[in-house]
Structures are given as structure tokens and as C-alpha cells.
PDB file of N, CA and C in Angstrom:
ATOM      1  N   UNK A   1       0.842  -1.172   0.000  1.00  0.00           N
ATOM      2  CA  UNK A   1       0.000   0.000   0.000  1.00  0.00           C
ATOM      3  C   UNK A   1       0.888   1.235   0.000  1.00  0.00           C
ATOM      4  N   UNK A   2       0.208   2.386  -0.689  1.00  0.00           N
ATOM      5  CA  UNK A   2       1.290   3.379  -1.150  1.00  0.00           C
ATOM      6  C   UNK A   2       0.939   4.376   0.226  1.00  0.00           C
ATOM      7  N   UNK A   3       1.441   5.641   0.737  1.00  0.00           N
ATOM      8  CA  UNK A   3       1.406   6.187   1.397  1.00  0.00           C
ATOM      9  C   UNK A   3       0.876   7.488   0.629  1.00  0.00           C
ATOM     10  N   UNK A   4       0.030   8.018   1.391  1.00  0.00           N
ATOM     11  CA  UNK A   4      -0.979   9.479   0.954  1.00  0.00           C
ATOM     12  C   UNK A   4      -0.290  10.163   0.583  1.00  0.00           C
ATOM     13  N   UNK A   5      -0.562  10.936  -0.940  1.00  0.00           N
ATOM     14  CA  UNK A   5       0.508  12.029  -1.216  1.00  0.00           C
ATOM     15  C   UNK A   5      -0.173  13.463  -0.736  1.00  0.00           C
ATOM     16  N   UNK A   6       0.642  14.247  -0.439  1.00  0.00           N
ATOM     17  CA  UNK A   6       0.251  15.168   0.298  1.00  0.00           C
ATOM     18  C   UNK A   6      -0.905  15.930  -0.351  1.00  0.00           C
ATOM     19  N   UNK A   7      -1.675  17.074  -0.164  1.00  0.00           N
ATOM     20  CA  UNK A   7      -2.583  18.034  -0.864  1.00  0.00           C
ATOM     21  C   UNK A   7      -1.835  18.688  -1.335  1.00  0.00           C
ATOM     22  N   UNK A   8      -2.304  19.354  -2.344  1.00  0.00           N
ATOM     23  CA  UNK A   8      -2.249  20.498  -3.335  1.00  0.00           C
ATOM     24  C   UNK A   8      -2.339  21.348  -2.839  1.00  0.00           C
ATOM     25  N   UNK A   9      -1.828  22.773  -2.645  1.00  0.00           N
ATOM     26  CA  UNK A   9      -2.238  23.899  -2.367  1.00  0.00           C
ATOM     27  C   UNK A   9      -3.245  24.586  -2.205  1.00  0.00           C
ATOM     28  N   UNK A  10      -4.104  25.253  -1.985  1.00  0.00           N
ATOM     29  CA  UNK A  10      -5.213  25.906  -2.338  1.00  0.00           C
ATOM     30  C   UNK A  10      -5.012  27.132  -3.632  1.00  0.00           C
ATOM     31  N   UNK A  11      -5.889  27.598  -4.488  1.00  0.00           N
ATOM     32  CA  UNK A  11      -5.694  28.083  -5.135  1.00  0.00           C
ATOM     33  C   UNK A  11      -5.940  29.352  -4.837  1.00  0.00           C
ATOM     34  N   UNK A  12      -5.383  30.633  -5.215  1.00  0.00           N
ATOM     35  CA  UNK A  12      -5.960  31.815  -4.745  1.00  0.00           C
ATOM     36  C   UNK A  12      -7.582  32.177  -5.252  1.00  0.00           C
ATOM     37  N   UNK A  13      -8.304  32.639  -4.502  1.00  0.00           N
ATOM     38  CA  UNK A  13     -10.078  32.897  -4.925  1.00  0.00           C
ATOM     39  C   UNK A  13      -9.331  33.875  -5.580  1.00  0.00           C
ATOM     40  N   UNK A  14     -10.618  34.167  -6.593  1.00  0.00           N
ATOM     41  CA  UNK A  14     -10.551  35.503  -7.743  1.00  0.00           C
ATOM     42  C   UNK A  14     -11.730  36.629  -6.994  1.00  0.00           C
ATOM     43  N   UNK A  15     -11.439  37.326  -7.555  1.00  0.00           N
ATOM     44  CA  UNK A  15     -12.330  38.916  -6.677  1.00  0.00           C
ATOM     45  C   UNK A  15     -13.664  38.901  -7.450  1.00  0.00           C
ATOM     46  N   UNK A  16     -14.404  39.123  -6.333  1.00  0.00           N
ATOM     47  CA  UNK A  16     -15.609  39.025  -6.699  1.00  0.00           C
ATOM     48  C   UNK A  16     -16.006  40.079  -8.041  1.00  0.00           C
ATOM     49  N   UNK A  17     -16.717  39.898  -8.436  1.00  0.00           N
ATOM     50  CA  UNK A  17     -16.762  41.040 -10.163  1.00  0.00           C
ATOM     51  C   UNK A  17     -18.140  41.639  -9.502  1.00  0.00           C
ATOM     52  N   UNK A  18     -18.059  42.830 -10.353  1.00  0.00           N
ATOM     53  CA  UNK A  18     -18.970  43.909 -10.113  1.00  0.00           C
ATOM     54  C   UNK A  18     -19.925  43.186 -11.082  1.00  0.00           C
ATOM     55  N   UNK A  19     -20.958  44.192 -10.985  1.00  0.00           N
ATOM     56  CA  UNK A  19     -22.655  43.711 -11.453  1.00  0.00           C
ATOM     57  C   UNK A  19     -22.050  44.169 -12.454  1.00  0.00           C
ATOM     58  N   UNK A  20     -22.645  43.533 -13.959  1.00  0.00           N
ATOM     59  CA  UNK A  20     -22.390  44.141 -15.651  1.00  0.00           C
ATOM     60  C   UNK A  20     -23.245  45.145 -15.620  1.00  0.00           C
ATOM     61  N   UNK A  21     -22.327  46.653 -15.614  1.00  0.00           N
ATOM     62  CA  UNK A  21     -23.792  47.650 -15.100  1.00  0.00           C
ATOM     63  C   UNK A  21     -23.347  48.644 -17.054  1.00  0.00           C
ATOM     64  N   UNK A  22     -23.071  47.357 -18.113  1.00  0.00           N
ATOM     65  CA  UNK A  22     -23.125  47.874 -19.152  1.00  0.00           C
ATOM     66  C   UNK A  22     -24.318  48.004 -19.977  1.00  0.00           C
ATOM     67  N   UNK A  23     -25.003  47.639 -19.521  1.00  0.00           N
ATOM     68  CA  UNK A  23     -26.636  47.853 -19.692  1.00  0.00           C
ATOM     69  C   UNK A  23     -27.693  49.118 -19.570  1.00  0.00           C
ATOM     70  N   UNK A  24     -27.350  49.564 -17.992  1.00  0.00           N
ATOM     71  CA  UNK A  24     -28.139  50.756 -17.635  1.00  0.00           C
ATOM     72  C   UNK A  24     -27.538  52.028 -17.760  1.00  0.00           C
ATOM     73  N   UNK A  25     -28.105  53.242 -17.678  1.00  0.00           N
ATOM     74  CA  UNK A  25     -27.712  54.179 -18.175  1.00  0.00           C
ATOM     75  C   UNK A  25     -26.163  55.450 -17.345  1.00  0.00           C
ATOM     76  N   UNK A  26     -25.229  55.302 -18.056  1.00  0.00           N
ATOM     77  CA  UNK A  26     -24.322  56.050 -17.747  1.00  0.00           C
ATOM     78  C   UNK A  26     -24.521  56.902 -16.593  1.00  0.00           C
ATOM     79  N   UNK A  27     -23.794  57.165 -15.127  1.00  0.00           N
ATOM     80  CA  UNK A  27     -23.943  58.231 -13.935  1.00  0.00           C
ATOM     81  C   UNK A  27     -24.868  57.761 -13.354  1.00  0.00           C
ATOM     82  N   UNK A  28     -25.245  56.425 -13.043  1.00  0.00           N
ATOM     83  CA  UNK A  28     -26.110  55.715 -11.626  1.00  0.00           C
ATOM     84  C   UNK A  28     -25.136  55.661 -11.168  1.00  0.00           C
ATOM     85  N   UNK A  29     -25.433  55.412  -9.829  1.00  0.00           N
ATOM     86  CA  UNK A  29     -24.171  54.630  -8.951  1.00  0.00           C
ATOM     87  C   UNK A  29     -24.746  53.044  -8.906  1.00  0.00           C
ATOM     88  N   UNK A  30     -24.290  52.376  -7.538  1.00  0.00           N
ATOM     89  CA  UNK A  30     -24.170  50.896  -7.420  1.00  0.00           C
ATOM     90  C   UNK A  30     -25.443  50.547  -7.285  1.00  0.00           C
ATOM     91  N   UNK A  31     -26.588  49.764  -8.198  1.00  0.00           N
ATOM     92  CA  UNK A  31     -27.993  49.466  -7.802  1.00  0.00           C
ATOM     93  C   UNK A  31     -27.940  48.588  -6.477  1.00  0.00           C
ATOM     94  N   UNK A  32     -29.237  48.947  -5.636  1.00  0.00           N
ATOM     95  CA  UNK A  32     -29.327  48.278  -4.416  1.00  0.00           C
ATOM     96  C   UNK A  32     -30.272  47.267  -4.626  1.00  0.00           C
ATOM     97  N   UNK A  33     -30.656  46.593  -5.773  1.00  0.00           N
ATOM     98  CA  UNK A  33     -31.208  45.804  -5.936  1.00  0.00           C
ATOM     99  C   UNK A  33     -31.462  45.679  -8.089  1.00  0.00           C
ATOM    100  N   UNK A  34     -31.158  44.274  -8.197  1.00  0.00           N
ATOM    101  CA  UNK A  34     -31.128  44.349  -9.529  1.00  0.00           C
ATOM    102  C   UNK A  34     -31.428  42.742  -9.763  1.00  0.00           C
ATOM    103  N   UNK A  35     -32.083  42.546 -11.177  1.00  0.00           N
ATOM    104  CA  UNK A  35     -32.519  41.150 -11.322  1.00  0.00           C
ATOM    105  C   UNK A  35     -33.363  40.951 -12.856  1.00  0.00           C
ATOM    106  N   UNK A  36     -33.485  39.820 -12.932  1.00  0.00           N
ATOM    107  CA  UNK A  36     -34.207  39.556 -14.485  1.00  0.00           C
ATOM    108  C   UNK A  36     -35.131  38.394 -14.188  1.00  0.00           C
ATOM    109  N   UNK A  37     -36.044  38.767 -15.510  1.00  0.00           N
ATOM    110  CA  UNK A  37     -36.957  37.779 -15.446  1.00  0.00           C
ATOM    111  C   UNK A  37     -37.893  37.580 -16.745  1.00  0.00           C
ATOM    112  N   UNK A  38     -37.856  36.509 -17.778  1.00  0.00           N
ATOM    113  CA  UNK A  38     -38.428  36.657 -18.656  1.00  0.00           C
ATOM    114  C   UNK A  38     -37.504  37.590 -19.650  1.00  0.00           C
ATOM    115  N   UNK A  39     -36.288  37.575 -19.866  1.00  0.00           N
ATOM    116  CA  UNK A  39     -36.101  38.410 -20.549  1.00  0.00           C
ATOM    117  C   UNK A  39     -36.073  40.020 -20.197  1.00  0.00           C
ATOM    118  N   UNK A  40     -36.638  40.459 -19.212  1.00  0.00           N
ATOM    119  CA  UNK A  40     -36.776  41.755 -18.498  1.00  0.00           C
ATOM    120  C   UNK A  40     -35.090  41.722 -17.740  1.00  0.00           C
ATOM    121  N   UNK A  41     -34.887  42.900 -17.914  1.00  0.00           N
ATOM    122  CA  UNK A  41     -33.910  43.175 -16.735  1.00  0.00           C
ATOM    123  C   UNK A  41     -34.149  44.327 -16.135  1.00  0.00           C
ATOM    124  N   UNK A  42     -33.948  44.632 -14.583  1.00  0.00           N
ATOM    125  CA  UNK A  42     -34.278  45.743 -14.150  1.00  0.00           C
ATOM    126  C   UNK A  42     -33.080  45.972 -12.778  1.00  0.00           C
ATOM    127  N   UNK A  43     -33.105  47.051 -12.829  1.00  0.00           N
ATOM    128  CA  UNK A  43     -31.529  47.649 -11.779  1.00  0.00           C
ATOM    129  C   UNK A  43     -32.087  49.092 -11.003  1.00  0.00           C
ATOM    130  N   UNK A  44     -32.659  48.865  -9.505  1.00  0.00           N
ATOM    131  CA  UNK A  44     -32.863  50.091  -8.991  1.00  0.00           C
ATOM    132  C   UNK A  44     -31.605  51.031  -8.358  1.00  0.00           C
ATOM    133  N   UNK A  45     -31.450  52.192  -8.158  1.00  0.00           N
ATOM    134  CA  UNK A  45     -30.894  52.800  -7.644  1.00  0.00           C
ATOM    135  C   UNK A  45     -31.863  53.742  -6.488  1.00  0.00           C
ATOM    136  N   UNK A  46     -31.048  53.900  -5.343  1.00  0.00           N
ATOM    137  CA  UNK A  46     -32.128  54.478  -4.388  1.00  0.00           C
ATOM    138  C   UNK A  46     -31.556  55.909  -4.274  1.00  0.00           C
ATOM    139  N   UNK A  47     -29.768  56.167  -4.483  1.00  0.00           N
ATOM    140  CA  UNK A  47     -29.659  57.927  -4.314  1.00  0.00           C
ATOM    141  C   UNK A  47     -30.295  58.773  -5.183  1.00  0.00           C
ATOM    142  N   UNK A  48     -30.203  58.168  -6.040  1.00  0.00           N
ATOM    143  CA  UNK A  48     -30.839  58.722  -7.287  1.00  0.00           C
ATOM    144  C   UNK A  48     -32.368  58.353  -7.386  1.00  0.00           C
ATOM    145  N   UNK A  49     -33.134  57.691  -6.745  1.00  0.00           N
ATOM    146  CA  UNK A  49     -34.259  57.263  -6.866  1.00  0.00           C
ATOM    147  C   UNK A  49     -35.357  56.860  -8.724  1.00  0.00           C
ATOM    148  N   UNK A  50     -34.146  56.043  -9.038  1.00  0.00           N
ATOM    149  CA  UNK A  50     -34.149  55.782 -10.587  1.00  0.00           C
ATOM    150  C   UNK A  50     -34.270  54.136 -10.406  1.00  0.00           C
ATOM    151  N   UNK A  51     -35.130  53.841 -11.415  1.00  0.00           N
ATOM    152  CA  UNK A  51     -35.351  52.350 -11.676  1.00  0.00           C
ATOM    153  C   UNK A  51     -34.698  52.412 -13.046  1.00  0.00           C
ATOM    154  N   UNK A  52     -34.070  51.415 -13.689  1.00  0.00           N
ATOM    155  CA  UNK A  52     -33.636  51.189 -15.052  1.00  0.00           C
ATOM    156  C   UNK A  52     -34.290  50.009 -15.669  1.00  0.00           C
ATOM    157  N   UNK A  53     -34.992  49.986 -16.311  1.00  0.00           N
ATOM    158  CA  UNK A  53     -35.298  48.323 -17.456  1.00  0.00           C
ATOM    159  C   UNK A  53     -35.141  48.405 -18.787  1.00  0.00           C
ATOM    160  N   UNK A  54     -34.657  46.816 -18.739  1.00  0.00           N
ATOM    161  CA  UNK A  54     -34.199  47.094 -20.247  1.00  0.00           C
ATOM    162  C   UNK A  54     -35.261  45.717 -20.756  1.00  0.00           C
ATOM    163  N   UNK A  55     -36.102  45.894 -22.186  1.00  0.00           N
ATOM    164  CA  UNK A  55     -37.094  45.598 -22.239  1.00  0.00           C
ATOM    165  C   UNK A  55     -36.962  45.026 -23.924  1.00  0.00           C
ATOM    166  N   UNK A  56     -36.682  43.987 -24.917  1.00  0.00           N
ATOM    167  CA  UNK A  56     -36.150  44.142 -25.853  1.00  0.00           C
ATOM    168  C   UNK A  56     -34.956  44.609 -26.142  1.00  0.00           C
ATOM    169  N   UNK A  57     -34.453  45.051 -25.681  1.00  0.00           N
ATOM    170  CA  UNK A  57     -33.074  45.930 -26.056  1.00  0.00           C
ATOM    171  C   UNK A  57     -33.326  47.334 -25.976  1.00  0.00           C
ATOM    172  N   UNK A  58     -34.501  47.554 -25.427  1.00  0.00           N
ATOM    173  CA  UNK A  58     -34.260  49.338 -25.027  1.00  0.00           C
ATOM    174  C   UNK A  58     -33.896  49.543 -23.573  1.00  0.00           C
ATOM    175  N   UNK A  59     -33.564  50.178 -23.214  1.00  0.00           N
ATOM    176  CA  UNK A  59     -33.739  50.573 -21.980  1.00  0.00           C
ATOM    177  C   UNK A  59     -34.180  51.783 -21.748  1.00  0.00           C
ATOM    178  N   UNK A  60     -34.792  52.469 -20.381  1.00  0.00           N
ATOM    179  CA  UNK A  60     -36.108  53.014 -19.878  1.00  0.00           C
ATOM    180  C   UNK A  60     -35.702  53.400 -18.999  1.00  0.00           C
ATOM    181  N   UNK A  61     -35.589  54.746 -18.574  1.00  0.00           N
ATOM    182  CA  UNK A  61     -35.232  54.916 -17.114  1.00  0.00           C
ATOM    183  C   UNK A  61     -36.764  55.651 -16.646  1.00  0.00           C
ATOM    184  N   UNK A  62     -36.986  55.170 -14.873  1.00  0.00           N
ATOM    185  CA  UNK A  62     -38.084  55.795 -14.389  1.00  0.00           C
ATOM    186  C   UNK A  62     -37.640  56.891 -13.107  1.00  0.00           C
ATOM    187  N   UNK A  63     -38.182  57.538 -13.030  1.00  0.00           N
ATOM    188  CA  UNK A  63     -38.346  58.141 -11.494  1.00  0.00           C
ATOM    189  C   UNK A  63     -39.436  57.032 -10.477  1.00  0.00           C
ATOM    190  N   UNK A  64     -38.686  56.796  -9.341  1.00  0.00           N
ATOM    191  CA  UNK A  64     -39.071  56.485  -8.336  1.00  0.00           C
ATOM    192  C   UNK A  64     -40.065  56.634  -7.183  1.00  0.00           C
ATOM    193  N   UNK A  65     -39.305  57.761  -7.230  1.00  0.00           N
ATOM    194  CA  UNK A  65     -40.469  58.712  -5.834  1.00  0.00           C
ATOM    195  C   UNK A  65     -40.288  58.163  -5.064  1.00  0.00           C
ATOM    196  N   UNK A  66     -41.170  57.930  -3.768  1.00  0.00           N
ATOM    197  CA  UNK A  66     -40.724  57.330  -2.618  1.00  0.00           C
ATOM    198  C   UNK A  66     -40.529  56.110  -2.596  1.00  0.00           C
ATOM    199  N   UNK A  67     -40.908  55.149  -3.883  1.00  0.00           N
ATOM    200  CA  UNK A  67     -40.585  53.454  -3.534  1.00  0.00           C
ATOM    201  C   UNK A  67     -39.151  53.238  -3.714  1.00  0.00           C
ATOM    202  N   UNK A  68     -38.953  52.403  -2.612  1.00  0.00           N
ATOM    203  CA  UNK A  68     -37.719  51.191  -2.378  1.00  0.00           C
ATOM    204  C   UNK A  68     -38.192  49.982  -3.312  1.00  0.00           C
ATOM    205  N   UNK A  69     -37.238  49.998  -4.530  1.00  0.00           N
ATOM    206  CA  UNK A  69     -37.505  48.720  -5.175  1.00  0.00           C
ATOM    207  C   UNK A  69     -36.725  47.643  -4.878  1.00  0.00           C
ATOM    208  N   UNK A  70     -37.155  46.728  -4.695  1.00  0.00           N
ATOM    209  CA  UNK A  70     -36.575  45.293  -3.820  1.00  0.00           C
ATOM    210  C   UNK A  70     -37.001  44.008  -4.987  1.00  0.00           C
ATOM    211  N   UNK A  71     -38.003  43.904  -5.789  1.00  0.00           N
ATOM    212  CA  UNK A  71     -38.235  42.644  -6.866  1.00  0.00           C
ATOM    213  C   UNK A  71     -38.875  43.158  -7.682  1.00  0.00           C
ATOM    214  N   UNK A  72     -39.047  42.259  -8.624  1.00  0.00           N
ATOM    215  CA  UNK A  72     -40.069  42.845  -9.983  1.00  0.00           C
ATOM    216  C   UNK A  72     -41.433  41.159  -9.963  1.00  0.00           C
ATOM    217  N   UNK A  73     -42.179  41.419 -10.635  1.00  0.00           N
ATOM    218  CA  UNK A  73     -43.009  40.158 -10.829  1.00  0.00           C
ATOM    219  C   UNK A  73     -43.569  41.152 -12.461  1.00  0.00           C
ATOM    220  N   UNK A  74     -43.779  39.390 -13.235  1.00  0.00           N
ATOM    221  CA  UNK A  74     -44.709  40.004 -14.594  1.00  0.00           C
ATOM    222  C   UNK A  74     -45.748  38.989 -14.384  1.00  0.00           C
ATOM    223  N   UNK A  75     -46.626  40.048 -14.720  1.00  0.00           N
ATOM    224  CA  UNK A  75     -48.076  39.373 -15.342  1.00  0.00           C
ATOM    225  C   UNK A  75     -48.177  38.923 -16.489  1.00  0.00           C
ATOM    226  N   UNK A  76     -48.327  37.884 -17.179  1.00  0.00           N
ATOM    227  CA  UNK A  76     -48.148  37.326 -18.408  1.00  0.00           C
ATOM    228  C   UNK A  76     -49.784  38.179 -19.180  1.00  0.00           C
ATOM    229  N   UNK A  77     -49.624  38.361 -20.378  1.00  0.00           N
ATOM    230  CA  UNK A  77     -50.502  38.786 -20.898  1.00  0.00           C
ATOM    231  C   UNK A  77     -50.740  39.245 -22.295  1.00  0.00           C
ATOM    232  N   UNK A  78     -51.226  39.794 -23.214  1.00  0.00           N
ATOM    233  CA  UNK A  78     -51.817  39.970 -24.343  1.00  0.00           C
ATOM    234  C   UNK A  78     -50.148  40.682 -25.005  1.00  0.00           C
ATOM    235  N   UNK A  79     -50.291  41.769 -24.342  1.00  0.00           N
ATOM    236  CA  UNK A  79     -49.251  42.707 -24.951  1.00  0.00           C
ATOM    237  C   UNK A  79     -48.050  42.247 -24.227  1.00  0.00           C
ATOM    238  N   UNK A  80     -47.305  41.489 -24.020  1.00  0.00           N
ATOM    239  CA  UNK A  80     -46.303  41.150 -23.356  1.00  0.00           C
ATOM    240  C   UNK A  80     -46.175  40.610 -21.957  1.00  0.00           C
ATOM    241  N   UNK A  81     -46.889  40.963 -21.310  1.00  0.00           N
ATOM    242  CA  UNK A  81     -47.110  40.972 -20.165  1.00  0.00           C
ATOM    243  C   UNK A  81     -47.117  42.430 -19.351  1.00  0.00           C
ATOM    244  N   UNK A  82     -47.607  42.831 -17.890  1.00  0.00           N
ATOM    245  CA  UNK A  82     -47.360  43.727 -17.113  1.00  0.00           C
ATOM    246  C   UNK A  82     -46.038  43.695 -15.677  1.00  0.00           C
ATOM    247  N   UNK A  83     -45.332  44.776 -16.363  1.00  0.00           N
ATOM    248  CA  UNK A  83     -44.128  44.397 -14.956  1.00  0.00           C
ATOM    249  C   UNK A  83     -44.714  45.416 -13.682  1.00  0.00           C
ATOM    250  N   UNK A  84     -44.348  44.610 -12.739  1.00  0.00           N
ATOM    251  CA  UNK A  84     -45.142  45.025 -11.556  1.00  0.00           C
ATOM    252  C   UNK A  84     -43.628  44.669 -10.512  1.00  0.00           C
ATOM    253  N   UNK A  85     -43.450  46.284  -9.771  1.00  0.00           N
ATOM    254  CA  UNK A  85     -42.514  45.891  -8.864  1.00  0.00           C
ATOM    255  C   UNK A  85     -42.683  46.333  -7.132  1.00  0.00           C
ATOM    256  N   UNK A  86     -42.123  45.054  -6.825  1.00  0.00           N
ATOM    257  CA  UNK A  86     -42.063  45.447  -4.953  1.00  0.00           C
ATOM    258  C   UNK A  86     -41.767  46.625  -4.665  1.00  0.00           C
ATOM    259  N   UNK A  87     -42.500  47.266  -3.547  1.00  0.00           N
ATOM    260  CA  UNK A  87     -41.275  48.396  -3.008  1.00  0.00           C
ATOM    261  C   UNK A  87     -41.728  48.283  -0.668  1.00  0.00           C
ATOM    262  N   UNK A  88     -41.945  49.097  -0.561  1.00  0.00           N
ATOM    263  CA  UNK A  88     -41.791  49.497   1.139  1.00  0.00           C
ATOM    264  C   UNK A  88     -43.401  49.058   1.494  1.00  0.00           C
ATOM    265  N   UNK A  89     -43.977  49.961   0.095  1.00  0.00           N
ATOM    266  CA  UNK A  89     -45.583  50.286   0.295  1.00  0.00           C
ATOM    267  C   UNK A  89     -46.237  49.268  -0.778  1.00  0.00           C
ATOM    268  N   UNK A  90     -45.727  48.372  -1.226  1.00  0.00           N
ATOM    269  CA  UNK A  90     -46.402  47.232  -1.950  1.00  0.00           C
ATOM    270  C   UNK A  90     -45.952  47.256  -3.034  1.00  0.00           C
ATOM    271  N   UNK A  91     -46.857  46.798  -3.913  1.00  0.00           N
ATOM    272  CA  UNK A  91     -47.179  46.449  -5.334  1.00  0.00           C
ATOM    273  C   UNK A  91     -46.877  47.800  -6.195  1.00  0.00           C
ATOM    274  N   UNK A  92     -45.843  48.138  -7.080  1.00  0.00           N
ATOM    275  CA  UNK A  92     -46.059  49.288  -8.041  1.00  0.00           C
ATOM    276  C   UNK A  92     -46.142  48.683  -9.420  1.00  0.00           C
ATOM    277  N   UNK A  93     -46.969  49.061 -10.234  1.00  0.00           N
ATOM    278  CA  UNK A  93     -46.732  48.750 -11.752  1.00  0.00           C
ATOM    279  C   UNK A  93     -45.766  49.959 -12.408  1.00  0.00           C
ATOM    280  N   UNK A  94     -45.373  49.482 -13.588  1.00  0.00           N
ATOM    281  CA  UNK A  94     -44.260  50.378 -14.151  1.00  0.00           C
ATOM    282  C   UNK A  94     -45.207  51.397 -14.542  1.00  0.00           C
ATOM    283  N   UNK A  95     -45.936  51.036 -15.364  1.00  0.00           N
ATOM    284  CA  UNK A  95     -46.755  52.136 -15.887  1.00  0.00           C
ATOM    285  C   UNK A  95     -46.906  53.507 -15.024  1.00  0.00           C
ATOM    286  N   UNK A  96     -47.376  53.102 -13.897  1.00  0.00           N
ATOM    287  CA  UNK A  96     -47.522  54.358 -12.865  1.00  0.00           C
ATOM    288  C   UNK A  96     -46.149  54.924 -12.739  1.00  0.00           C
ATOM    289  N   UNK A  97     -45.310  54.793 -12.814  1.00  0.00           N
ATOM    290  CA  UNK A  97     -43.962  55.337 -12.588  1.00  0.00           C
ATOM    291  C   UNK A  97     -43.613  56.685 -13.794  1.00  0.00           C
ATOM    292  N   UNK A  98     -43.217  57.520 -13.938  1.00  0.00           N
ATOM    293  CA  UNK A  98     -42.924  58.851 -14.486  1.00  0.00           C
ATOM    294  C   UNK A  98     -41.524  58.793 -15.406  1.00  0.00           C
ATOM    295  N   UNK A  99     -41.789  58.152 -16.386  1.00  0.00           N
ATOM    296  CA  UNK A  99     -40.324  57.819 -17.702  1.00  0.00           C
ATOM    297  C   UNK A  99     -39.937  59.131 -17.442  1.00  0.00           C
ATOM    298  N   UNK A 100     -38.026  58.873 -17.221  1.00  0.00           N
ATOM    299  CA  UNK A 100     -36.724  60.179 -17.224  1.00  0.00           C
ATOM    300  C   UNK A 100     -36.350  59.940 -18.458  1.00  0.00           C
ATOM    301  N   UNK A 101     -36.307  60.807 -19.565  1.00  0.00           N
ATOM    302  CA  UNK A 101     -35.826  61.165 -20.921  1.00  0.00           C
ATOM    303  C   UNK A 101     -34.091  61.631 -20.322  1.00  0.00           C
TER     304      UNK A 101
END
């Protein structure tokens, strides 16, 4: 019987990578919550109180107002579906939200 050859080293971990924030729009800072679904992607920012989605290949920026966005949910439906997102005070649909040009 042969005798145990020793372990291998450990390898050095690699650094964690930033979110691909090549998507949303130039001068956000770090979203405090970001995620996809269906093809949707969406990235909130709270200093700025800006939601970003990118929807087909456009992307959309909203004003916020007072919601904390924390998830998104879609309603499946005729025209694509309806995106509907969490915040502090419930349920917001995008629609209600105020598009930033």
C-alpha cells in the first residue's frame, strides 16, 4: 500500500466582479437591488431614486419617488405581459412610474 501524497495547495479565490452595469444608463451609482426575469432586466438605484429596465433591447429609465424597489413580478398577458414591482408600500406597476428622458 502506497502512502498518501500530500494536498495540493489551495488556489488563490478571484475577486468578486462587479454587477455588468453595461446595460443601464451612464452616472447611476451601485444598484441596491437588480434582477431579471423573462427576458426583463431591471436595476434600482435608491440615491438617485431611478429604476432602469431594459425591455427588448431598449432601456427606460423611471423616477421612483418614494418606492424602495426590492423585486419585480410580470403578469403574463396579451401585450407582453405587465411588470409590476415590490417596493416598502407594496405592489407598483411600471406604468404608474414617471419615464426620465
Amino acid at each position: 500500500m502506497e502512502p498518501m501524497k500530500p494536498m495540493a495547495p489551495m488556489a488563490p479565490m478571484k475577486p468578486m466582479e462587479a454587477p455588468d452595469s453595461s446595460w443601464w444608463p451612464k452616472g447611476l451609482s451601485s444598484p441596491s437591488s437588480s434582477g431579471s426575469q423573462n427576458g426583463v432586466r431591471y436595476a434600482f438605484f435608491p440615491e438617485q431614486r431611478r429604476l432602469a429596465v431594459e425591455q427588448g433591447g431598449k432601456v427606460s429609465q423611471y423616477d421612483t419617488g418614494e418606492h424602495r424597489i426590492s423585486g419585480v413580478s410580470q403578469a403574463q398577458g396579451g401585450h407582453g405581459g405587465t411588470l409590476r414591482f415590490s417596493s416598502q408600500s407594496g405592489d407598483v406597476d411600471l406604468a404608474s412610474l414617471k419615464e426620465v428622458r
